[in-house]
Protein backbone atom coordinates (compact mmCIF):
# COMPACT_ATOMS: atom_id res chain seq x y z
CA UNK A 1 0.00 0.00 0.00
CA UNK A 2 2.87 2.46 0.85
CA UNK A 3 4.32 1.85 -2.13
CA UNK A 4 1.55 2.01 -4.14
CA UNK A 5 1.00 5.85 -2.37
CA UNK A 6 4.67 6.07 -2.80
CA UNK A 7 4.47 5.02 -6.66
CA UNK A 8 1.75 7.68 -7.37
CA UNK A 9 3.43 10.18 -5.52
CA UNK A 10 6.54 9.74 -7.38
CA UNK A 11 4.33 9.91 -10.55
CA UNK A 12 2.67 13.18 -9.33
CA UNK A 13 6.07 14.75 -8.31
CA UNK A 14 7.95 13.15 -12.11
CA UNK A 15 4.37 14.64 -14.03
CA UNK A 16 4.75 18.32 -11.87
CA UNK A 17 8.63 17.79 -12.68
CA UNK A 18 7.58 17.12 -16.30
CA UNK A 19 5.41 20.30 -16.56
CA UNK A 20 7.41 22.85 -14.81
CA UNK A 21 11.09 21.48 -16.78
CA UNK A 22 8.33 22.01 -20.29
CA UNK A 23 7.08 25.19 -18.80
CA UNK A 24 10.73 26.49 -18.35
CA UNK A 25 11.85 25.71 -21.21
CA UNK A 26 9.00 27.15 -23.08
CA UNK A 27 9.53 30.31 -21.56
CA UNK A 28 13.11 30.63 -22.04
CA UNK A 29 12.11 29.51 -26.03
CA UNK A 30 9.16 32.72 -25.59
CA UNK A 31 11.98 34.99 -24.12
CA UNK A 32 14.61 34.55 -26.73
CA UNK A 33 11.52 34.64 -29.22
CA UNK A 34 10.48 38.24 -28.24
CA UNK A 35 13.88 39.09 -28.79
CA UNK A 36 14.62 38.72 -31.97
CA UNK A 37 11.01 39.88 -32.78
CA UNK A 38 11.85 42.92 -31.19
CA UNK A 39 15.20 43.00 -32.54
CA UNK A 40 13.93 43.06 -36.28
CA UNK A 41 11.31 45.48 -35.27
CA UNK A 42 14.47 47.63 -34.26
CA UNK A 43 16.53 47.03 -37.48
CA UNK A 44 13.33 47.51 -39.81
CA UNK A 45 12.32 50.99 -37.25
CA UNK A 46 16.52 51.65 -37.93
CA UNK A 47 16.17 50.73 -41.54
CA UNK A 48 12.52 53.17 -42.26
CA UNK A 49 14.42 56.41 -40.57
CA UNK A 50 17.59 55.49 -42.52
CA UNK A 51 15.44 55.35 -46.30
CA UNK A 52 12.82 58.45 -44.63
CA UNK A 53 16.14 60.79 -44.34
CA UNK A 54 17.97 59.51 -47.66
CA UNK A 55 14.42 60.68 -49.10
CA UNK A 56 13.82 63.61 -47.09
CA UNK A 57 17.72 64.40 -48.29
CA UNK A 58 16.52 63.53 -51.83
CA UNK A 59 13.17 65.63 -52.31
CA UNK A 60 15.32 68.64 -51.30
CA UNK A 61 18.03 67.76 -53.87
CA UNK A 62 14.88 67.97 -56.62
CA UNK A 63 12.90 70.72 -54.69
CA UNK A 64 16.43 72.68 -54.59
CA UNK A 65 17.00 71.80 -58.72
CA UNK A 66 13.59 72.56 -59.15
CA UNK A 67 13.86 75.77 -57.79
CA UNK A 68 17.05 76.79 -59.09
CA UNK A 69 15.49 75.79 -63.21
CA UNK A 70 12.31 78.18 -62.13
CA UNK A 71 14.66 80.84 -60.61
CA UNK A 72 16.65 80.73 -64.28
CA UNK A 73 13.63 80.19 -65.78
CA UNK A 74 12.57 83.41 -64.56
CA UNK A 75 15.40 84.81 -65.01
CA UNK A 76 15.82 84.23 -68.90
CA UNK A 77 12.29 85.30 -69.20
CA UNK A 78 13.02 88.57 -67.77
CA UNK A 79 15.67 89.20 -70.06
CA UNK A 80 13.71 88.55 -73.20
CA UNK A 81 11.25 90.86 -71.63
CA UNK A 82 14.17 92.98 -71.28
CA UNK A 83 15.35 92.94 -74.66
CA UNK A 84 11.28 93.25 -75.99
CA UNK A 85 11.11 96.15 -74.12
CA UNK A 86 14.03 97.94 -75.25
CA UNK A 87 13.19 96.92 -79.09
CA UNK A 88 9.74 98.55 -78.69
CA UNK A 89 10.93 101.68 -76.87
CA UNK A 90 13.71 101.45 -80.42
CA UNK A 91 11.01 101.09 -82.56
CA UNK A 92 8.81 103.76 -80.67
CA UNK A 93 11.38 105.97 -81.09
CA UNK A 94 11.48 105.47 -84.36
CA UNK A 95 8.24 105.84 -85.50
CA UNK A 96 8.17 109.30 -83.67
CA UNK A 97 11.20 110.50 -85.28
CA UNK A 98 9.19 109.42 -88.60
CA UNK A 99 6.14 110.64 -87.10
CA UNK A 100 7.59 113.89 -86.91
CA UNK A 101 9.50 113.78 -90.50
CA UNK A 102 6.23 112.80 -91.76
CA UNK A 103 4.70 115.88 -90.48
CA UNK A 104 7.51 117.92 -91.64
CA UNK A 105 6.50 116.90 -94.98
CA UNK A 106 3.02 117.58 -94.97
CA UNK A 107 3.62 120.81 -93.68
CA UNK A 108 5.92 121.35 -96.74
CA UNK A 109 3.36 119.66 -98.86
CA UNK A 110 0.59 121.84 -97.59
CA UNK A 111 2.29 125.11 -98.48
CA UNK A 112 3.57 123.81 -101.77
CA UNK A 113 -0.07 122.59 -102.33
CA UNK A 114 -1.15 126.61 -101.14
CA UNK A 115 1.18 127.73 -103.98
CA UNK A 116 0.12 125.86 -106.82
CA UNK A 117 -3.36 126.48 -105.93
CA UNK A 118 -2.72 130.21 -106.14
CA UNK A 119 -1.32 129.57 -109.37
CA UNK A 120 -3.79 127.94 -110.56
CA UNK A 121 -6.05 130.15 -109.58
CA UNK A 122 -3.80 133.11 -111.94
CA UNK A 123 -3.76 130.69 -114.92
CA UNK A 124 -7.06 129.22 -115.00
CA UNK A 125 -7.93 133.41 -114.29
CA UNK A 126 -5.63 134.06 -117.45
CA UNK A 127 -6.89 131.17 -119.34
CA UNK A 128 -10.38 132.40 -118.69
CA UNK A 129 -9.25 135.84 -120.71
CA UNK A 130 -7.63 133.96 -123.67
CA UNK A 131 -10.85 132.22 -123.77
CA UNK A 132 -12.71 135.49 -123.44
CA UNK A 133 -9.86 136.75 -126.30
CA UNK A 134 -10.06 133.76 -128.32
CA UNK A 135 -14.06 133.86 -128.70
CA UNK A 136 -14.18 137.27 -129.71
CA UNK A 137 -11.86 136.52 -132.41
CA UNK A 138 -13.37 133.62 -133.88
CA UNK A 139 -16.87 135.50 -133.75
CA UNK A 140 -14.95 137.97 -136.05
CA UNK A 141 -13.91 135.32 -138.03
CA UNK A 142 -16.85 133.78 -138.40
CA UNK A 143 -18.53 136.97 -139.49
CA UNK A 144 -15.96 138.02 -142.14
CA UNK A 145 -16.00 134.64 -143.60
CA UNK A 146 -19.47 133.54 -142.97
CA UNK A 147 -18.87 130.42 -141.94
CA UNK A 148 -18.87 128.86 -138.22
CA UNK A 149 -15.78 127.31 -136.74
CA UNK A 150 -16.70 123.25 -137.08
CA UNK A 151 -17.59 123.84 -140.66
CA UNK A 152 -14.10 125.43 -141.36
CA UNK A 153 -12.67 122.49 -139.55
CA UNK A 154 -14.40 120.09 -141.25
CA UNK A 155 -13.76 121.43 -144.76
CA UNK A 156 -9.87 122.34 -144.00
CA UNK A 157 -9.58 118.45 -142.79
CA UNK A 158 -11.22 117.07 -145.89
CA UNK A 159 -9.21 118.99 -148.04
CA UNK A 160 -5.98 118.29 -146.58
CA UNK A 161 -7.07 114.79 -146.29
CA UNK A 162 -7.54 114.15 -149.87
CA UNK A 163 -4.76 115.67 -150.52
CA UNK A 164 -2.28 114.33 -148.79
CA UNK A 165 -3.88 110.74 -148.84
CA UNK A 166 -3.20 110.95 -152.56
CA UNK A 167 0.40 112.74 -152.75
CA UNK A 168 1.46 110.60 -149.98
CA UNK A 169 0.28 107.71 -152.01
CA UNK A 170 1.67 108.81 -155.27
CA UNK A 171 5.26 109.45 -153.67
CA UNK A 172 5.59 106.20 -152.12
CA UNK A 173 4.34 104.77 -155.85
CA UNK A 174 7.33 106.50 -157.12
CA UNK A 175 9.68 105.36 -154.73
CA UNK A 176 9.22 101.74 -154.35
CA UNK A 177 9.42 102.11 -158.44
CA UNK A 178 12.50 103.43 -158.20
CA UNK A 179 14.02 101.01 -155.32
CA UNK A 180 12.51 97.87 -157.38
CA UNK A 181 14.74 98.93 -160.38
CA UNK A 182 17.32 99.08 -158.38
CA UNK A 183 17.22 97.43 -155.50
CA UNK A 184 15.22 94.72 -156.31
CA UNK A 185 16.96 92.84 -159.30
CA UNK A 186 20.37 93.36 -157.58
CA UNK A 187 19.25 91.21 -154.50
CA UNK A 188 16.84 88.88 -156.08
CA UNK A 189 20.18 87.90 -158.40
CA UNK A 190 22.11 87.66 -155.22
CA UNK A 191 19.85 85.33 -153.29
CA UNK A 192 18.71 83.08 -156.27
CA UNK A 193 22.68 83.05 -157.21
CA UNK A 194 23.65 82.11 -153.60
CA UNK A 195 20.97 79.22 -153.31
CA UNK A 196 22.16 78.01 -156.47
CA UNK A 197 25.97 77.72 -155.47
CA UNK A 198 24.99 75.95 -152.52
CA UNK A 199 22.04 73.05 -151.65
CA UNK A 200 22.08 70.24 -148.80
CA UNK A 201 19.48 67.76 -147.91
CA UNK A 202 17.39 67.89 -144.63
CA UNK A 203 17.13 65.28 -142.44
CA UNK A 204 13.72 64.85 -140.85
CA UNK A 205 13.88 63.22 -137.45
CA UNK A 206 11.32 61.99 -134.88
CA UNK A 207 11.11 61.72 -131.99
CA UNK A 208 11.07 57.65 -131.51
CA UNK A 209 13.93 55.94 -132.77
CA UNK A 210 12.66 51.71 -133.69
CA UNK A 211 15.47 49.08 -132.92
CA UNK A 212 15.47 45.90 -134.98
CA UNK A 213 15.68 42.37 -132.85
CA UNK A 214 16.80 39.10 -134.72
CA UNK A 215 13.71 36.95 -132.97
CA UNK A 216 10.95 38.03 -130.41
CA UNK A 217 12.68 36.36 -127.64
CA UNK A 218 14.93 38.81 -126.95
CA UNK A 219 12.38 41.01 -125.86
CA UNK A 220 12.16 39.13 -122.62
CA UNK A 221 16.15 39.08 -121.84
CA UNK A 222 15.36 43.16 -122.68
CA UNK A 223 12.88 42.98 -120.13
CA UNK A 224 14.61 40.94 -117.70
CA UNK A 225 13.69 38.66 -114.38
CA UNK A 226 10.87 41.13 -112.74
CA UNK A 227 11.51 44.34 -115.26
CA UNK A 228 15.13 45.32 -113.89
CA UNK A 229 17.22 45.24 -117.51
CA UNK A 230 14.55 47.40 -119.10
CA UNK A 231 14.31 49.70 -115.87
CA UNK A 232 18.05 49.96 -115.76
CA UNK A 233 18.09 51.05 -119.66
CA UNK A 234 15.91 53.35 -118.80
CA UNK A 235 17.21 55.20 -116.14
CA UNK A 236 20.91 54.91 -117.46
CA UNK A 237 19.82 56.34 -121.04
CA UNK A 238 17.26 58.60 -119.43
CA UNK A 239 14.80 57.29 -122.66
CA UNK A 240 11.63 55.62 -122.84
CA UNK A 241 11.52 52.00 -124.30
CA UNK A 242 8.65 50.59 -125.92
CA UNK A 243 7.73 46.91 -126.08
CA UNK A 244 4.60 45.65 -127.49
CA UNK A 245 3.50 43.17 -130.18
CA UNK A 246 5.40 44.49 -133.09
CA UNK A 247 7.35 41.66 -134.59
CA UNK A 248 11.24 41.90 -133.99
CA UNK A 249 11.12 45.32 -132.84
CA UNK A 250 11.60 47.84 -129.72
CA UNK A 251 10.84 51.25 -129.77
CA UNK A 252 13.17 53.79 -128.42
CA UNK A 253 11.36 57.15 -127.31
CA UNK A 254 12.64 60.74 -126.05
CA UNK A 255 12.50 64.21 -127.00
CA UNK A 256 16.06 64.18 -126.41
CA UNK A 257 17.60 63.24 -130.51
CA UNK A 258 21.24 62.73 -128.47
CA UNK A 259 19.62 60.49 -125.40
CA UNK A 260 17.68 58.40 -128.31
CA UNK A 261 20.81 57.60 -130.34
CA UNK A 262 23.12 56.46 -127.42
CA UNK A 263 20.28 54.53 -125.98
CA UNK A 264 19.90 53.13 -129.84
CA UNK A 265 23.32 52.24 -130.15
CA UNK A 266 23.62 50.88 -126.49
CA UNK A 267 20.56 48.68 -126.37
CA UNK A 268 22.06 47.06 -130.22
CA UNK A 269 25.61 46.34 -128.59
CA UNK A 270 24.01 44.51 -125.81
CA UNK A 271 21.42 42.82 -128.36
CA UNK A 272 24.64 41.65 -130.50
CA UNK A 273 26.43 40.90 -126.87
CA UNK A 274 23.90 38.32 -126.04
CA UNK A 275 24.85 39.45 -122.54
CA UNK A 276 21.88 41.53 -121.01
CA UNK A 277 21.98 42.44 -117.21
CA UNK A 278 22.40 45.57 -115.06
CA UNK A 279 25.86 45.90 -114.59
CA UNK A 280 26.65 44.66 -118.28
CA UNK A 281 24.18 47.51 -119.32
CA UNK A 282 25.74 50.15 -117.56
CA UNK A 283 29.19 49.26 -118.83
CA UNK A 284 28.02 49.33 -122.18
CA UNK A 285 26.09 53.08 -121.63
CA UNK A 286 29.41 54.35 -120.63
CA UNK A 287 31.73 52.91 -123.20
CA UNK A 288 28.82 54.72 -126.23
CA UNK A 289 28.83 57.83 -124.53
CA UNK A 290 32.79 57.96 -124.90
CA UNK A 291 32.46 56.93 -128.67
CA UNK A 292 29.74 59.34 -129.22
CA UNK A 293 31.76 62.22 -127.32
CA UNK A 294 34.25 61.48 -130.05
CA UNK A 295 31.76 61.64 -132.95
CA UNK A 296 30.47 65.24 -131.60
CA UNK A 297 33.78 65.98 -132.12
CA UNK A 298 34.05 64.53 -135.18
CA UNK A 299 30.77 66.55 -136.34
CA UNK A 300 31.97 69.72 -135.63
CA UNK A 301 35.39 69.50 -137.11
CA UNK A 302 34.25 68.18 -140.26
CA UNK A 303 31.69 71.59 -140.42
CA UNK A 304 34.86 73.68 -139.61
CA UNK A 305 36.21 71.53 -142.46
CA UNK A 306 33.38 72.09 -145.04
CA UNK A 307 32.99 75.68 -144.11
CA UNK A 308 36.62 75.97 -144.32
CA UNK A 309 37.00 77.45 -140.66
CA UNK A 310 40.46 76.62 -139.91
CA UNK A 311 40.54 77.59 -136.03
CA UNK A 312 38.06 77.25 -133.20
CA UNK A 313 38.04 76.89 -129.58
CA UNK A 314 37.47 72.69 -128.42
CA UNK A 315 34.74 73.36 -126.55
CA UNK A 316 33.36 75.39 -129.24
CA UNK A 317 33.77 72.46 -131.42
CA UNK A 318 32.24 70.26 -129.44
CA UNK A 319 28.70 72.16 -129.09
CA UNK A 320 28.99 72.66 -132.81
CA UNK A 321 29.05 68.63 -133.05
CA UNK A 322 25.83 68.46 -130.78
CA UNK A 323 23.72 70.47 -133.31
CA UNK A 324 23.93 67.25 -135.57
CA UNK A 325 21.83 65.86 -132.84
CA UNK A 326 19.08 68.69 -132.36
CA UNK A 327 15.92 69.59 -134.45
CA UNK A 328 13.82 72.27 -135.25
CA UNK A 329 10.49 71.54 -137.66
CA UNK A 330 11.91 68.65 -138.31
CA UNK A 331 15.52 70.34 -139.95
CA UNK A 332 18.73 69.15 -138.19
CA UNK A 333 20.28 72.52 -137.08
CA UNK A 334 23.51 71.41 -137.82
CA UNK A 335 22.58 70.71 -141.23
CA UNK A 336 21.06 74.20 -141.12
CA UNK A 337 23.63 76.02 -139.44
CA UNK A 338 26.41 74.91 -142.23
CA UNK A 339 24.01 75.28 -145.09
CA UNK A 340 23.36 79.48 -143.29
CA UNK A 341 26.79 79.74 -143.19
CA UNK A 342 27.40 78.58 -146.85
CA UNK A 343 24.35 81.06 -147.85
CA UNK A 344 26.22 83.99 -146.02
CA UNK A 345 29.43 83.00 -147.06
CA UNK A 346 28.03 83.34 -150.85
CA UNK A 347 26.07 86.37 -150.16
CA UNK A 348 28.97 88.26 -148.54
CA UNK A 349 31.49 87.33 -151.74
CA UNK A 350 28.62 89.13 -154.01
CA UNK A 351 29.09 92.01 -151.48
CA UNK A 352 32.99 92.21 -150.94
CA UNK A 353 32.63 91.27 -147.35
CA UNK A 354 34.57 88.87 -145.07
CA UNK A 355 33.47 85.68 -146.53
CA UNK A 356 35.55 83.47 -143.50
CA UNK A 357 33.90 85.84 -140.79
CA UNK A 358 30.61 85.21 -142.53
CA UNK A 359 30.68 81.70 -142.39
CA UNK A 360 31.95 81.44 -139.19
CA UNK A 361 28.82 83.39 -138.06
CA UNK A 362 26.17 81.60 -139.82
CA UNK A 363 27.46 78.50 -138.96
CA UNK A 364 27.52 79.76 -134.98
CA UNK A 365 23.91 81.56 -135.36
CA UNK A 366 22.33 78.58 -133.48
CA UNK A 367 24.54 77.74 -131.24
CA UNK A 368 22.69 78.63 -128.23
CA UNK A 369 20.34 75.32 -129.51
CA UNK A 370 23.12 72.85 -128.29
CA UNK A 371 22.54 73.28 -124.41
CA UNK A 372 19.21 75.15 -124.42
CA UNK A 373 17.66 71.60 -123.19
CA UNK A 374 20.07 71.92 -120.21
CA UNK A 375 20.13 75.54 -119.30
CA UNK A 376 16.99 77.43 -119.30
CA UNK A 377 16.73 80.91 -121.63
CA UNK A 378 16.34 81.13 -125.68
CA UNK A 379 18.64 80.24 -127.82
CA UNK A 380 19.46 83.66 -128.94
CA UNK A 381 20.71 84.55 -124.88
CA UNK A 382 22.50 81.10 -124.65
CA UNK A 383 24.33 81.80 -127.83
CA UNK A 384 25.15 85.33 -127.41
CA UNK A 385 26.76 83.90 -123.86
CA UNK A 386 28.51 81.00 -125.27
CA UNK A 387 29.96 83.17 -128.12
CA UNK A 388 31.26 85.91 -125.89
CA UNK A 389 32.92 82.71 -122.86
CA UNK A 390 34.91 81.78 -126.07
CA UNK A 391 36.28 85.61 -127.09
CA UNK A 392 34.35 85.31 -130.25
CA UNK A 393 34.22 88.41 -132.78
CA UNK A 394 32.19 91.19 -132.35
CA UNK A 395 30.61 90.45 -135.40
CA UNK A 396 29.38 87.26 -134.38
CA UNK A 397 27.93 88.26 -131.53
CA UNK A 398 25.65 90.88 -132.82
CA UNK A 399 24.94 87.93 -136.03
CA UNK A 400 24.07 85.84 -133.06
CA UNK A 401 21.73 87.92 -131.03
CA UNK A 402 19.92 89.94 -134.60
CA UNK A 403 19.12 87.15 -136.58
CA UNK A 404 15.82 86.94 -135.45
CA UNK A 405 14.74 90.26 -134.94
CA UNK A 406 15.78 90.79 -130.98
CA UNK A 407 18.31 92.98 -131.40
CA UNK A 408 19.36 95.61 -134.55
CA UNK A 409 22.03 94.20 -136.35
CA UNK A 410 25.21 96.66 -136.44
CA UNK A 411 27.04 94.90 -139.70
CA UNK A 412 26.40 93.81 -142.91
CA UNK A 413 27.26 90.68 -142.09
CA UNK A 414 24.47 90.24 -139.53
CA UNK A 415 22.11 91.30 -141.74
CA UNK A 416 23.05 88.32 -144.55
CA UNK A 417 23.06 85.90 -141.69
CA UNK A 418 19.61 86.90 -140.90
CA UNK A 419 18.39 86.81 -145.07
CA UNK A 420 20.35 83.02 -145.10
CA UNK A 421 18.51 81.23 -141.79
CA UNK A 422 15.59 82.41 -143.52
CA UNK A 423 16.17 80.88 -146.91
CA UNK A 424 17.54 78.35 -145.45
CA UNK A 425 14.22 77.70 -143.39
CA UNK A 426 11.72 78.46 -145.67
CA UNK A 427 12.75 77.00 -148.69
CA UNK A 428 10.19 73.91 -149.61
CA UNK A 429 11.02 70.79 -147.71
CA UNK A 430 12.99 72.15 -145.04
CA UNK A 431 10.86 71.97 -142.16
CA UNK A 432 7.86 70.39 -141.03
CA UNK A 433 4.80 71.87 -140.39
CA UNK A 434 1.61 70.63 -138.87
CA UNK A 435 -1.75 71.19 -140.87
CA UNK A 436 -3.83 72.79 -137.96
CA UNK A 437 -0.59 75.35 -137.73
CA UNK A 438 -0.56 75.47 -141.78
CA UNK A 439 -4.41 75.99 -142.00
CA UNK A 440 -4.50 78.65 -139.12
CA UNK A 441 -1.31 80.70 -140.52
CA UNK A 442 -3.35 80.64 -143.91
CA UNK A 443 -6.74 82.32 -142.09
CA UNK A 444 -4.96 84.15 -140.43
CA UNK A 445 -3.61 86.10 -143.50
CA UNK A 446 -6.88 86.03 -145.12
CA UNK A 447 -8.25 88.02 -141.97
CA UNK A 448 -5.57 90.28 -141.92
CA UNK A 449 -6.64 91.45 -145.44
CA UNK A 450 -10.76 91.43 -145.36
CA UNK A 451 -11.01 93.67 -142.35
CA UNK A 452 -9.92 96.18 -144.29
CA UNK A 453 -12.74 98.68 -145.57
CA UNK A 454 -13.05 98.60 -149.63
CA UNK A 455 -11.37 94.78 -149.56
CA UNK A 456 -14.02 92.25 -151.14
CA UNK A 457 -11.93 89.09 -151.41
CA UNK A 458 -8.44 87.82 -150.10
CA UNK A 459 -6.46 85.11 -150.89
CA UNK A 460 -3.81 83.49 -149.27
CA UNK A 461 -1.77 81.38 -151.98
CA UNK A 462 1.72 79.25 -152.45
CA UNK A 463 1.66 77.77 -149.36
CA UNK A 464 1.10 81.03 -147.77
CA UNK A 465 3.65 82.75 -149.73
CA UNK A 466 1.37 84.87 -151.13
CA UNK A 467 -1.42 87.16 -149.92
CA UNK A 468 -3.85 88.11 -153.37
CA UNK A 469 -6.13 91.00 -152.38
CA UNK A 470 -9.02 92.06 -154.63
CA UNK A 471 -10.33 95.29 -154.18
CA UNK A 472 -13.96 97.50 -155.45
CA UNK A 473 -12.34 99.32 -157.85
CA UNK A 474 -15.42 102.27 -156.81
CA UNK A 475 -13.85 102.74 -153.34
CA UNK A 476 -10.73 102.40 -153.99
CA UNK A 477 -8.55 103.67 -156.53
CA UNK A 478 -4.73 103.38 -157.94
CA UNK A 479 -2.99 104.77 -155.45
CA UNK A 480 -5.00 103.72 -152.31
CA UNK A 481 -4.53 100.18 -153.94
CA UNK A 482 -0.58 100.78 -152.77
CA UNK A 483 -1.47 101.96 -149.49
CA UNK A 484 -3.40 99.25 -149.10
CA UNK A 485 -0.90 96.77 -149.72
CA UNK A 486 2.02 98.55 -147.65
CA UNK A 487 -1.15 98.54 -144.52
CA UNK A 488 -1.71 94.68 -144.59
CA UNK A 489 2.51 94.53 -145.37
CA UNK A 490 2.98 96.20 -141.77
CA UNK A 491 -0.22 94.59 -140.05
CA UNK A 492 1.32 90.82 -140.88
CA UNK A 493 4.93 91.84 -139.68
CA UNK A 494 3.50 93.34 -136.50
CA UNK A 495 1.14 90.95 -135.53
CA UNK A 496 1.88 87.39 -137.23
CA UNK A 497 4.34 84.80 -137.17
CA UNK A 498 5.91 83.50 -140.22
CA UNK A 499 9.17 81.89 -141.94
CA UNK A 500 10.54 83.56 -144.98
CA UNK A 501 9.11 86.66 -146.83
CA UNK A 502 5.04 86.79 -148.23
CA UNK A 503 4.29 88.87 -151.19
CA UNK A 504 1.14 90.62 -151.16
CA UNK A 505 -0.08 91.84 -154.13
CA UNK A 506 -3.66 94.06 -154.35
CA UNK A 507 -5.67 93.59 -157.72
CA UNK A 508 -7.85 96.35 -159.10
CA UNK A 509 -9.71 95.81 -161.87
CA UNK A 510 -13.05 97.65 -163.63
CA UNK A 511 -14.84 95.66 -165.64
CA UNK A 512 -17.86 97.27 -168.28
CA UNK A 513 -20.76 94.40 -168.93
CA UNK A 514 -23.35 95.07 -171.39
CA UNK A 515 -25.73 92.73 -172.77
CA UNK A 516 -27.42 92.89 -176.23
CA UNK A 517 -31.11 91.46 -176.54
């Protein structure tokens, strides 16, 4: 029994043991717990303050930058200010000092105006007695004479009228007789001697140039894998190129006669080559441009040559060349430009002039056509500028800028240069002409002559050669027929435009028609 007391008393004292040892130890465990709770609430407290002053320290960094870009800020504004201000008080100055200028002047004006309105006031007051003068005489007048002052007006004008009308007539009758005996055989002989001595063919060139292909399936290696050989042509040659469904053929198009050759020449190298792709086409572009830079040169020397020019600057030479490449109405101007200076060359033997300095004029009258594609201006400006870079004669200048009418020629030899690009343009066949332009150059002729009072019919004939004007012979007579004539002469040189010379001739006829029954 004891021990059994003993046993569970030993058991109570081991399970109170048990419980305070666990409640020790899970105090201690609580203790060292709160610890290092409280020790990380320290560091994070330690940590907050530390990250609260970096940004306390950091918002004043940015409210002190802040400040100091609003204090400049201000700062630049109130300089611009400052300068605003001082330009306006400038400019108000300015307009005072004008202000006051201005009222300086109409001061000034106001007196002057004072004194001319005094002395208007004495002329129009002396004017008023000439008047008063003047009216008393021509009431004596018209008393003496019996007649009143319009009617004596109107008789003196028609008298003096009819009178001159008809010696003026008569004396220009008498001395276009006398300069057609003279003048007029002398230089039809001249010209009609001239064109004889010296004839060329015309070339007539389009603007498309057609290339012949030895089968249809080169068009495609033209062409090329997604359109790159033909757009390569293109932009190298600066042309147009045409493929369609014409059999063994591509069309070469440009306004450009130079472009269109090299881009002929280029595109049948590479058709010969076999060998058609980009950089092949560009090799071949630049190797026919050097060739053709030789044959411009070629061109011009052998015009020197045939002209018998024996000295002229290179460069000079070399535009001359590029005129075998250029148009106008169809005529190659280089063509042209030789066959002028041949004309003027003739013309100025008949005359005793300088027959070399002649030449050498006609043949540089156009010159201004071989870069007036690149540089803008007429042809006349850019030849008169090209003639003077190269030192040419004075002579050749003035041929240069008179042959079509811009500027008065000063020498003989500018006139014949002027005559010889107009035979040389208006001869049949020379130059093309469109039939709207043709038909519309006729009518306009024709209306030049029937708004004329006492003209019944006109006619324009030869091409326009020729304007045939048929007159009532009961309004007008002989010598209004010339006056007439020399009337529609200076209304188509003032007001129309025209190549070569047209003859107008006025026909007056009576006619006396009886019939017997």
């Amino acid at each position: 029994m004891k021990m059994s007391l003993l046993s569970i008393l030993l058991l109570v004292v081991g399970v109170g043991a048990g419980f305070l040892v666990s409640y020790v130890i899970s105090y201690l465990k609580n203790n060292e717990t709160s610890k290092k709770a409280q020790k990380i609430i320290d560091d994070a407290k330690s940590t907050a303050e530390k990250l609260k002053n970096d940004l306390i320290i950091q918002n004043k960094d940015e409210i002190e930058k802040i400040k100091s870009d609003a204090l400049k800020e201000v700062k630049d504004k109130k300089d611009e200010l400052k300068s605003t201000e001082d330009r306006l008080l400038q400019r108000e100055a300015s307009l005072d000092k004008r202000d006051e200028l201005y009222q300086q002047r109409e001061a000034n004006l106001t007196q002057k105006e004072e004194k001319l309105n005094n002395l208007s006031d004495e002329i129009q007051s002396e004017k008023s007695k000439m008047d008063d003068l003047k009216k008393e005489e021509e009431k004596k007048l018209e008393s003496i004479s019996k007649l009143s002052k319009e009617d004596a007006r109107r008789i003196l004008m028609d008298d003096v009228k009819k009178d001159m009308d008809k010696d003026v007539a008569e004396y220009i009758k008498e001395r276009e007789d006398e300069a057609k005996e003279t003048a007029d055989k002398t230089a039809k002989e001249l010209i009609v001697t001239s064109m004889q001595r010296y004839a060329a063919d015309v070339s007539s060139e389009q603007t498309v140039t057609v290339v012949g292909l030895p089968n249809d399936d080169i068009k495609g290696r033209i062409i090329g894998r997604e359109g790159r050989n033909i757009r390569t042509l293109e932009a190298v040659c600066g042309v147009d190129l045409i493929i369609d469904d014409t059999p063994e053929a591509v069309v070469v198009s440009s306004f450009d006669p130079l472009r269109r050759e090299i881009a002929r020449v280029t595109l049948e190298t590479l058709v010969k080559d076999g060998r058609i792709h980009p950089t092949k086409i560009e090799e071949v572009y630049d190797k026919t441009c050097r060739d053709f830079h030789d044959k411009i040169i070629e061109y011009g020397n052998d015009a020197l040559f045939e002209l018998g020019i024996s000295k002229m600057d290179p460069a000079l030479v070399e535009l001359v060349g590029k005129l075998h490449f250029r148009t106008s109405y169809g005529q190659n101007c280089l063509d042209h430009s030789i066959e002028v200076g041949q004309l003027a060359g003739v013309m100025a033997g008949e005359l005793g002039e300088d027959v070399t300095l002649a030449k050498r004029a006609g043949l540089l009258h156009d010159i201004g056509k071989a870069i007036d594609h690149d540089i803008e201006g007429s042809h006349v400006e850019l030849g008169v500028n090209i003639a003077k870079k190269y030192h040419e004669n004075d002579v050749v200048i003035n041929a240069i800028a008179s042959h079509h009418g811009d500027t008065p020629a000063t020498s003989i030899i500018a006139n014949l240069v002027a005559v010889a690009d107009a035979l040389s343009a208006s001869r049949p066949g020379a130059r093309n002409d469109t039939l709207e332009n043709y038909i519309q150059r006729l009518t306009g002729l024709e209306d030049v002559a029937n708004k004329i009072d006492g003209v019944s019919k006109a006619y324009a004939l030869q091409a326009g050669r020729e304007l045939r004007i048929l007159v009532d012979p009961e309004k007008i007579d002989d010598a209004g027929s010339h006056k007439i004539a020399r009337d529609v002469k200076k209304e188509i040189e003032a007001t129309l435009k025209y190549p070569g010379t047209i003859k107008v001739t006025v026909v007056r006829e009576t006619r006396a028609v009886e019939e017997a029954k």
